[in-house]
Protein backbone atom coordinates (compact mmCIF):
# COMPACT_ATOMS: atom_id res chain seq x y z
CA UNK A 1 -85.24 22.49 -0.54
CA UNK A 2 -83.39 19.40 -1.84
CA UNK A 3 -82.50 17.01 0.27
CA UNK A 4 -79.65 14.46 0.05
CA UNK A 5 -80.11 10.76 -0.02
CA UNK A 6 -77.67 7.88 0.77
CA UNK A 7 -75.23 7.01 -1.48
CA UNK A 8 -76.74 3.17 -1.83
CA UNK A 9 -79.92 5.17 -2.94
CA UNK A 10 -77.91 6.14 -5.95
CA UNK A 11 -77.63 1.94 -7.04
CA UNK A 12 -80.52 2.66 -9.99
CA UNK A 13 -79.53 5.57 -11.42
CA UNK A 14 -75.77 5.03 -11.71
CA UNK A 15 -76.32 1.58 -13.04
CA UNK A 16 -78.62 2.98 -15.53
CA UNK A 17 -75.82 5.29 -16.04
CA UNK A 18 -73.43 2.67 -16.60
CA UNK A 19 -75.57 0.80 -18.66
CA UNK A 20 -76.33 3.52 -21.07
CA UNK A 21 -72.17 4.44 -21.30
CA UNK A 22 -71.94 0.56 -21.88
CA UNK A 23 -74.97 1.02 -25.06
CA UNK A 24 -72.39 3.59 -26.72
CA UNK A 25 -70.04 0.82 -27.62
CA UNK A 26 -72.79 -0.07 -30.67
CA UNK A 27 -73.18 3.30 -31.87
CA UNK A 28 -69.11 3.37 -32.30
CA UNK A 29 -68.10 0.23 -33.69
CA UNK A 30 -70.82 1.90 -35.83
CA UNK A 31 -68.77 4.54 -36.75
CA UNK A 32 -65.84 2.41 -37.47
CA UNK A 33 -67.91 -0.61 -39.59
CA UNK A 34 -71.26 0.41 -40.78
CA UNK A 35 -71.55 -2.15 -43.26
CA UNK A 36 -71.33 -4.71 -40.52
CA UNK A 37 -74.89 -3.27 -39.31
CA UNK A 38 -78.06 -3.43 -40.89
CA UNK A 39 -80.01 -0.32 -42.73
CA UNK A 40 -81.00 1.97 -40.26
CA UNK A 41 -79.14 0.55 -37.27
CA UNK A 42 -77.58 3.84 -36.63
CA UNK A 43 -81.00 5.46 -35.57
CA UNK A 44 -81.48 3.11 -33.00
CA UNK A 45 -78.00 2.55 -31.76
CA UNK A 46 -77.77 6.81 -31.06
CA UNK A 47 -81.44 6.89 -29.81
CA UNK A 48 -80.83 4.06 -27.10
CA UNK A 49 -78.68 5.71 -25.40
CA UNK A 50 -80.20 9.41 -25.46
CA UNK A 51 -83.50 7.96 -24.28
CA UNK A 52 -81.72 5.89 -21.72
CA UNK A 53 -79.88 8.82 -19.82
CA UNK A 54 -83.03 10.72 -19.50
CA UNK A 55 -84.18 8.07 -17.80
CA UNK A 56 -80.69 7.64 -15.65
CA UNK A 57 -81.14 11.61 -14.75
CA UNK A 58 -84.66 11.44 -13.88
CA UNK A 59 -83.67 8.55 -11.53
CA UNK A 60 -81.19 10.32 -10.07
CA UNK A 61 -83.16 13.57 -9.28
CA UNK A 62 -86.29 11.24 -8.06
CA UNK A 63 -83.55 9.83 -6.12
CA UNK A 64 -81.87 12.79 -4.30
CA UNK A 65 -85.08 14.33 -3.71
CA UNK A 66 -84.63 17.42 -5.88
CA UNK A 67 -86.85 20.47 -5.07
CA UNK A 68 -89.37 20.79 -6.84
CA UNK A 69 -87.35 23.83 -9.57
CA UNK A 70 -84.60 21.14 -9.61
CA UNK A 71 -86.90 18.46 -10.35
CA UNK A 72 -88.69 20.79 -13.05
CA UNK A 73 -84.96 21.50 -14.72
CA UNK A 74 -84.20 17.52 -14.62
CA UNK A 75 -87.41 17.02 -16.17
CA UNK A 76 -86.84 19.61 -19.27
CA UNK A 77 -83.36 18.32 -19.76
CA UNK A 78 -84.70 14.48 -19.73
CA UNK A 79 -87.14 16.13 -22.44
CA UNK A 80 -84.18 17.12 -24.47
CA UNK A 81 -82.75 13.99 -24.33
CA UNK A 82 -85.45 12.24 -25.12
CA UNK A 83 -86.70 14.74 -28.46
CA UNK A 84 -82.93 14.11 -29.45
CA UNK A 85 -83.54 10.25 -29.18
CA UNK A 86 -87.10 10.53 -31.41
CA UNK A 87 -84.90 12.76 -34.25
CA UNK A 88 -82.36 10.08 -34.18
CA UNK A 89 -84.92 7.37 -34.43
CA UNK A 90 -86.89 8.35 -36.65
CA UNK A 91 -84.66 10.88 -38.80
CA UNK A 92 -87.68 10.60 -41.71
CA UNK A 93 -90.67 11.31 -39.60
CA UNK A 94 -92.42 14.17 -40.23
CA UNK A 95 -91.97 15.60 -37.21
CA UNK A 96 -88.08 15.14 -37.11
CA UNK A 97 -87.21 18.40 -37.51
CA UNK A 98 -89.67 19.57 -34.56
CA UNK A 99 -88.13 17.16 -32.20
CA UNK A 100 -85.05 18.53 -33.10
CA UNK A 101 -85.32 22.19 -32.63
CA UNK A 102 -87.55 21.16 -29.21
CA UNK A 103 -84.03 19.40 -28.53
CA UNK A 104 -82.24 22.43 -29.23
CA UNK A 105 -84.17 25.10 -27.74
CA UNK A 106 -84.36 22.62 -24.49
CA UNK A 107 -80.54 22.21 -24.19
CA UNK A 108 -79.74 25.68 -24.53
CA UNK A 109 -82.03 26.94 -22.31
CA UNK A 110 -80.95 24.68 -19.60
CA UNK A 111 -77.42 25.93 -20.26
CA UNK A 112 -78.86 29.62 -19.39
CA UNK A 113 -80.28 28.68 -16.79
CA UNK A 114 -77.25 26.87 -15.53
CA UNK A 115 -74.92 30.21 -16.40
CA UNK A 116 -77.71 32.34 -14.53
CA UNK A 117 -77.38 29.75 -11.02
CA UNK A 118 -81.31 28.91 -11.77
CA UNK A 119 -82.37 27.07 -9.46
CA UNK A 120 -80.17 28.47 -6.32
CA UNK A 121 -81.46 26.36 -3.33
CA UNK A 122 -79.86 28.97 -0.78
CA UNK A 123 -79.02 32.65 -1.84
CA UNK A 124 -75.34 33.17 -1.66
CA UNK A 125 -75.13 35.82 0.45
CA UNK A 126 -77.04 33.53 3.05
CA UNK A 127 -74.32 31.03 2.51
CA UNK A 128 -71.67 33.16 2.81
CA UNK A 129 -72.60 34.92 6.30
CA UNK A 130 -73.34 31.67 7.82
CA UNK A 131 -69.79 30.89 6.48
CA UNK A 132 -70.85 27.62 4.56
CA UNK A 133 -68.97 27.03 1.20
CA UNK A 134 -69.89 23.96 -0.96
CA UNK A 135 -66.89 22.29 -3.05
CA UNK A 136 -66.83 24.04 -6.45
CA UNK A 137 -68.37 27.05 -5.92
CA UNK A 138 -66.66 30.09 -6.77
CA UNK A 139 -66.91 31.32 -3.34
CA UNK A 140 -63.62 29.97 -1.99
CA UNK A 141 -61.84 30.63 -5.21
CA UNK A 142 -62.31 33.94 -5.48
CA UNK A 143 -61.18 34.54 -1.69
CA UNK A 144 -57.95 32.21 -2.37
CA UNK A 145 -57.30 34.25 -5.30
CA UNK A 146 -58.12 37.74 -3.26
CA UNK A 147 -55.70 36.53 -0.89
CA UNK A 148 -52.92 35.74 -3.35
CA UNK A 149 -53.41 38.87 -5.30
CA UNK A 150 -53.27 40.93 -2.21
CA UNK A 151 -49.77 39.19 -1.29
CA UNK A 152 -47.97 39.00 -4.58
């Protein structure tokens, strides 16, 4: 079961957070001015910040306590990130096109998995007789738009 922390426990991981939106500003004025970069910059300046959210989402999962299916999904998507990161790197390596497709096949499953509620932390039905709703589930949606329907 997955606990919540205090929001000061959340200081690391949103400053890593921070820090890693701040290492995108590299990777654009990229974009805009290669030749004002050396060879090769490019590699680094998008593999800094894939490697460094991994690390801001494993924080923040170590952080909130995450059960241990959460913990496992955190740690597959950090892998993502961080296969991504080794493709951009080192686009030439020989095992580029590996890290890629691990990348790939990592991102989309955690997608499914996401689409399919895995992990659920409390079956819904249990939620819903002990008449608990959490923000942004469909839950209370769907009953504001029952009710609506039923009076239009």
């Amino acid at each position: 079961m997955s606990h919540r922390s205090h929001p000061s426990s959340q200081a690391i991981p949103r400053a890593l957070a921070l820090f890693t939106v701040v290492t995108l500003v590299p990777l654009l004025a990229w974009d805009a001015c290669p030749k004002a970069f050396p060879d090769r910059a490019h590699g680094a300046f998008a593999a800094v910040p894939l490697a460094l959210i991994a690390v801001a989402w494993l924080a923040h999962a170590l952080v909130r306590r995450a059960s241990l299916p959460d913990w496992l999904k955190s740690c597959a998507l950090a892998a993502a990130f961080f296969f991504w990161a080794a493709n951009q790197r080192w686009p030439d390596h020989p095992k580029a096109t590996l890290f890629n497709d691990l990348a790939v096949a990592l991102f989309v499953v955690d997608v499914f998995l996401a689409i399919v509620g895995w992990p659920s932390n409390e079956p819904k039905a249990a939620s819903e007789a002990n008449g608990e709703a959490e923000s942004g589930t469909d839950g209370p949606v769907r009953s504001a738009s029952a009710s609506k329907a039923g009076t239009e």
